[in-house]
Protein backbone atom coordinates (compact mmCIF):
# COMPACT_ATOMS: atom_id res chain seq x y z
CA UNK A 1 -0.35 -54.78 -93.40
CA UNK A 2 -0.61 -57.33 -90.69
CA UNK A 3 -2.75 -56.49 -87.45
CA UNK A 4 -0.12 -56.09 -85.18
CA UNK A 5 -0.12 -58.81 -81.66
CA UNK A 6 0.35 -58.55 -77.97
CA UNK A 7 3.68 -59.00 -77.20
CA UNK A 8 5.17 -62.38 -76.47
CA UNK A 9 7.01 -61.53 -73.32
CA UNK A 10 4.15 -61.36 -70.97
CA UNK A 11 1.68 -64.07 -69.79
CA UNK A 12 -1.44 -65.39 -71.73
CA UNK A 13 -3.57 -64.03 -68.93
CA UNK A 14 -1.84 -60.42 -69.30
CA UNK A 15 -2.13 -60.90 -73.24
CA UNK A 16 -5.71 -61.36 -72.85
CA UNK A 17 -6.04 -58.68 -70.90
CA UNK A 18 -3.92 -56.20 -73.05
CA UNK A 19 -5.87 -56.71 -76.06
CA UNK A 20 -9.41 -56.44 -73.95
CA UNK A 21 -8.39 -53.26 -72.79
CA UNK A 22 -7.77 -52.23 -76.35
CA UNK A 23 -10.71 -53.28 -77.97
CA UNK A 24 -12.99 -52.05 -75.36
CA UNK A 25 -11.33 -48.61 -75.48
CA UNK A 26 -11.76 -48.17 -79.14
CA UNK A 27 -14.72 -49.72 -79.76
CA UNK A 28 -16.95 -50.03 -76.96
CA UNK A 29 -18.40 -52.74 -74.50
CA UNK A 30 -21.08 -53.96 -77.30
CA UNK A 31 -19.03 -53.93 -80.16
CA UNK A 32 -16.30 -56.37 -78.82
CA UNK A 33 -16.80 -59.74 -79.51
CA UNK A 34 -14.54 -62.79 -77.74
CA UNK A 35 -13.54 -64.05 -80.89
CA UNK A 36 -12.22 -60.51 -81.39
CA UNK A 37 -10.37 -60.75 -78.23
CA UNK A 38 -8.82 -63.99 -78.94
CA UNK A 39 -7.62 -62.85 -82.44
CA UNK A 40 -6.10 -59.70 -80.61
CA UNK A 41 -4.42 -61.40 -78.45
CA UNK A 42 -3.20 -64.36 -80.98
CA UNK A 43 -4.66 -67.18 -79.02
CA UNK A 44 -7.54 -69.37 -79.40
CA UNK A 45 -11.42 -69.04 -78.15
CA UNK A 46 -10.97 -71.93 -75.90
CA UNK A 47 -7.86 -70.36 -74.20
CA UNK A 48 -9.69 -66.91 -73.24
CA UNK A 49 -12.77 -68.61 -71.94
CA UNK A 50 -10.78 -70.77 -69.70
CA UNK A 51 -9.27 -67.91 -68.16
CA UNK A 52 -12.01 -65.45 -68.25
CA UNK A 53 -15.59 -67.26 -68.08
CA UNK A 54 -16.98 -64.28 -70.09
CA UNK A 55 -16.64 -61.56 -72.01
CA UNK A 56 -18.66 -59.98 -69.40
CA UNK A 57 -16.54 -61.13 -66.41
CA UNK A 58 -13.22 -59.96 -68.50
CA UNK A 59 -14.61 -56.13 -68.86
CA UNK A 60 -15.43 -56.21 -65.39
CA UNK A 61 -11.79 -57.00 -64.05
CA UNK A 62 -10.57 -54.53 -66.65
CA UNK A 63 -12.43 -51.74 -66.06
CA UNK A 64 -11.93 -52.51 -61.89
CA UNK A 65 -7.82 -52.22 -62.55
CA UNK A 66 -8.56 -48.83 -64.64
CA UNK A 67 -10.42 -47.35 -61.95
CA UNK A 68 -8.16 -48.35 -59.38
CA UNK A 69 -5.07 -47.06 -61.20
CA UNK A 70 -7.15 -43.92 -61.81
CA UNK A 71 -8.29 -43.63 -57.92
CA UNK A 72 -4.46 -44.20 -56.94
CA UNK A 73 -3.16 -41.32 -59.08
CA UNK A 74 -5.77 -39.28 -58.21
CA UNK A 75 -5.91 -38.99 -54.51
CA UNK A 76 -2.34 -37.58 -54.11
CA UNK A 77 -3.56 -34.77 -56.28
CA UNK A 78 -6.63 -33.61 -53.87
CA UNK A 79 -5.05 -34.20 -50.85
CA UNK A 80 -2.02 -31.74 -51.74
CA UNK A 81 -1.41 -28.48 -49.64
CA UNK A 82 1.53 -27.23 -51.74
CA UNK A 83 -1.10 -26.62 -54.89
CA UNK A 84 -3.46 -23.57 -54.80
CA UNK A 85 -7.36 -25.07 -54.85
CA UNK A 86 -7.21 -24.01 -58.88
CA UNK A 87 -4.50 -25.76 -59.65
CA UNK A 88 -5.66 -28.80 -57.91
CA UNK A 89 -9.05 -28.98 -59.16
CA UNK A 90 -8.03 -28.30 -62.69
CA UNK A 91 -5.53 -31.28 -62.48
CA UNK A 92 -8.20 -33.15 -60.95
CA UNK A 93 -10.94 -32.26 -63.51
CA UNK A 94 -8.38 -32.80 -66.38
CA UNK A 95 -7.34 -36.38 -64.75
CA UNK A 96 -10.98 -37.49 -64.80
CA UNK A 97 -11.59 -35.86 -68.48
CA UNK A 98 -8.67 -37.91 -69.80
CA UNK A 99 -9.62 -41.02 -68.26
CA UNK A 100 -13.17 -41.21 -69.08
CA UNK A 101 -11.85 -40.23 -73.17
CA UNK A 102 -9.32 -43.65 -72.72
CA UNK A 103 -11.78 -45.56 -70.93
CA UNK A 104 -15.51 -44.16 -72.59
CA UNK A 105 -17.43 -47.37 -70.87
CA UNK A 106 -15.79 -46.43 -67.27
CA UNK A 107 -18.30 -44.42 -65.79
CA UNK A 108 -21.13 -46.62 -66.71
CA UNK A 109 -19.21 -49.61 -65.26
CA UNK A 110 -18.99 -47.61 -62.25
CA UNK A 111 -22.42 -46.50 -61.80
CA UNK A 112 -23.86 -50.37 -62.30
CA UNK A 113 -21.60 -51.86 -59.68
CA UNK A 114 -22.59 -49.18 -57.28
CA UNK A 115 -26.20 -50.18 -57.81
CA UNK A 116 -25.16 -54.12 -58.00
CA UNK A 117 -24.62 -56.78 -55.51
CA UNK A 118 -21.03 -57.55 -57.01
CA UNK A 119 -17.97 -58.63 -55.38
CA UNK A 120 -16.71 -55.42 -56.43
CA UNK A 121 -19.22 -53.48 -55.35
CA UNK A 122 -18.05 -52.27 -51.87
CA UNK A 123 -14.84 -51.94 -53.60
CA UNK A 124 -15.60 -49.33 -55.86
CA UNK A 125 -17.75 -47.32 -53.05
CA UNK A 126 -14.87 -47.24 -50.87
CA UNK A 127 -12.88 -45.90 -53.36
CA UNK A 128 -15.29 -43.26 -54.11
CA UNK A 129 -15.63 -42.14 -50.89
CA UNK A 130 -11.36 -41.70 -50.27
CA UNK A 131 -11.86 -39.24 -53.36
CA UNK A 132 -15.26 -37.57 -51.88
CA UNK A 133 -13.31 -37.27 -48.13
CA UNK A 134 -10.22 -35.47 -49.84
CA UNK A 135 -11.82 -33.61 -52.14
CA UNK A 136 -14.18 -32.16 -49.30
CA UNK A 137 -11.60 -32.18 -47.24
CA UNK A 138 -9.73 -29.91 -49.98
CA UNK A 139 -12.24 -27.43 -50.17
CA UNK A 140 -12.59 -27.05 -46.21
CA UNK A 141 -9.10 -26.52 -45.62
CA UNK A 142 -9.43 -23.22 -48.49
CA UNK A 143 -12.62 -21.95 -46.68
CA UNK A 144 -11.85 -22.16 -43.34
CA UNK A 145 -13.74 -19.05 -42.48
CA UNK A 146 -16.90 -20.36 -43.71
CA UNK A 147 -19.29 -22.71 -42.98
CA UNK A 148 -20.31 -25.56 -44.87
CA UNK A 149 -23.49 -27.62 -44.46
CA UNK A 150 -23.40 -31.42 -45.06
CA UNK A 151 -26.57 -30.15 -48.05
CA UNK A 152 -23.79 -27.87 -49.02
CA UNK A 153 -21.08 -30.46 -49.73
CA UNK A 154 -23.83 -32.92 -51.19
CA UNK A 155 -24.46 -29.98 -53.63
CA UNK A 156 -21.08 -29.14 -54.59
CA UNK A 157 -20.04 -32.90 -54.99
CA UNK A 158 -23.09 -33.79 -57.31
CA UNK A 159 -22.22 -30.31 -59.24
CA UNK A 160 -18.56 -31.55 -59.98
CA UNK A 161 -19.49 -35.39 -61.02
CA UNK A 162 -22.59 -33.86 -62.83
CA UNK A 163 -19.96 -31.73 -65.03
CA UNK A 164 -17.77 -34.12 -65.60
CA UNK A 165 -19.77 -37.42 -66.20
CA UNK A 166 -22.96 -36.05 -67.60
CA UNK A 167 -21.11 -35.44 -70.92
CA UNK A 168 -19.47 -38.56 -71.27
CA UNK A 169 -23.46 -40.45 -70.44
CA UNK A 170 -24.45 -38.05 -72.82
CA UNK A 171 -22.22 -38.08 -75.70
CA UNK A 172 -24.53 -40.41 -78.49
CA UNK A 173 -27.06 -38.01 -77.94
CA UNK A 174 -25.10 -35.17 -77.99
CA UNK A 175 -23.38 -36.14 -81.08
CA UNK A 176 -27.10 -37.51 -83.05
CA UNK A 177 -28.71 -34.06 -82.06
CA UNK A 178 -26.47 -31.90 -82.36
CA UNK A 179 -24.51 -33.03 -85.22
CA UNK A 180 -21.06 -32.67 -83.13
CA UNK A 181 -18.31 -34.28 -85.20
CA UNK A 182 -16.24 -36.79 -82.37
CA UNK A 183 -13.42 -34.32 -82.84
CA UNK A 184 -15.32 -31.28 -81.97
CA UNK A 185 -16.94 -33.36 -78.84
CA UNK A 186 -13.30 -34.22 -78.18
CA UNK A 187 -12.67 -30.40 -78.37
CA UNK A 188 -15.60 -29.30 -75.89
CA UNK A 189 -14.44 -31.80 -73.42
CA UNK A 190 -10.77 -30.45 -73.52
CA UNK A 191 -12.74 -26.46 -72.94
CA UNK A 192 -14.57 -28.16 -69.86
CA UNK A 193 -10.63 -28.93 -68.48
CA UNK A 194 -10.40 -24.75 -68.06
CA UNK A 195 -14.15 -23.90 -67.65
CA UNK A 196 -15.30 -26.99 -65.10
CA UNK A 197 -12.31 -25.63 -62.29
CA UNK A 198 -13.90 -21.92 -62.92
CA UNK A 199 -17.36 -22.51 -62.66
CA UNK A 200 -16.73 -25.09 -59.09
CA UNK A 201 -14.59 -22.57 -57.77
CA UNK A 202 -18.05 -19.83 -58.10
CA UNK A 203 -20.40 -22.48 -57.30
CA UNK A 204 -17.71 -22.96 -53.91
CA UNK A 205 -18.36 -19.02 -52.89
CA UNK A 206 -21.63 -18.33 -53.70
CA UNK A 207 -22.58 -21.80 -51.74
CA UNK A 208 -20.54 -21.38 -48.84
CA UNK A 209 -21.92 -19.42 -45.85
């Protein structure tokens, strides 16, 4: 059966682009070669390196429109007053879950160009501070009678990242040691989407003074 192309209707830079994003979802960073990119998208070599000068410079625009579309949808979400706090950190939890399972590569992307020099750089730490402000912001507004410390929010931020990235950094070792099958690694990370919201929520009350 024949491998089945980018559409024609859209430009050669989009094509490009569409069949990055697909090998580097289901395959990895590594594993993706430009030849496979080019063959993907139905064009020659020549064509995707005078568009993108490398394979490295491609993944980085790619994974900088993911997170962006990610940060977009997710900020409506925390800064909502007409959901209860559970509902909106288990859509928020479950938003991040699903994204980092399309996108496995995303939150190491993310963590180099906060350490890096790059153009996108102070980008990316913007971003990630609109999604620390609401999501504090969130919490305050549901524990008005209490008092949190600036240590207290530092704690409860690294806490929620920490739950949710840690298994995605984690996942070739989790799967080598503990002989997890990818669908049963799958199937924790879908548990975390009901357990992650429960545990925050304790870690909010017992934390808060």
């Amino acid at each position: 059966m024949a491998k089945k192309k980018i559409k024609e209707d859209v430009s050669t830079e989009e094509k490009i682009k569409q069949a990055a994003r697909k090998l580097f979802t289901e395959k990895g960073f590594d594993a993706v070669k430009t030849r496979d990119i080019a063959d993907e998208a139905g064009i020659n070599q020549a064509l995707l390196n005078y568009y993108f000068r490398s394979k490295q410079k491609l993944f980085d625009i790619i994974m900088t429109e993911n997170f962006e579309q990610f940060i977009q949808q997710l900020i409506p979400i925390m800064s909502s007053q007409d959901l209860p706090l559970e509902d909106v950190l288990g859509e928020v939890v479950a938003s991040y879950i699903d994204m980092f399972k399309r996108n496995p590569d995303l939150p190491i992307f993310v963590m180099n160009q906060m350490r890096s020099e790059s153009t996108t750089h102070s980008d990316i730490r913007s971003r990630m501070k609109l999604v620390r402000d609401a999501f504090l912001k969130r919490i305050g507004d549901n524990l008005i009678d209490r008092k949190l410390t600036s240590s207290d929010t530092g704690h409860l931020m690294m806490n929620f990242m920490g739950m949710i990235i840690f298994p995605f950094f984690a996942q070739p070792v989790m799967i080598g040691i503990n002989k997890f099958s990818q669908k049963e690694f799958d199937s924790m990370m879908e548990e975390r989407k009901k357990l992650i919201p429960i545990w925050l929520k304790a870690m909010m009350l017992a934390t808060a003074r």
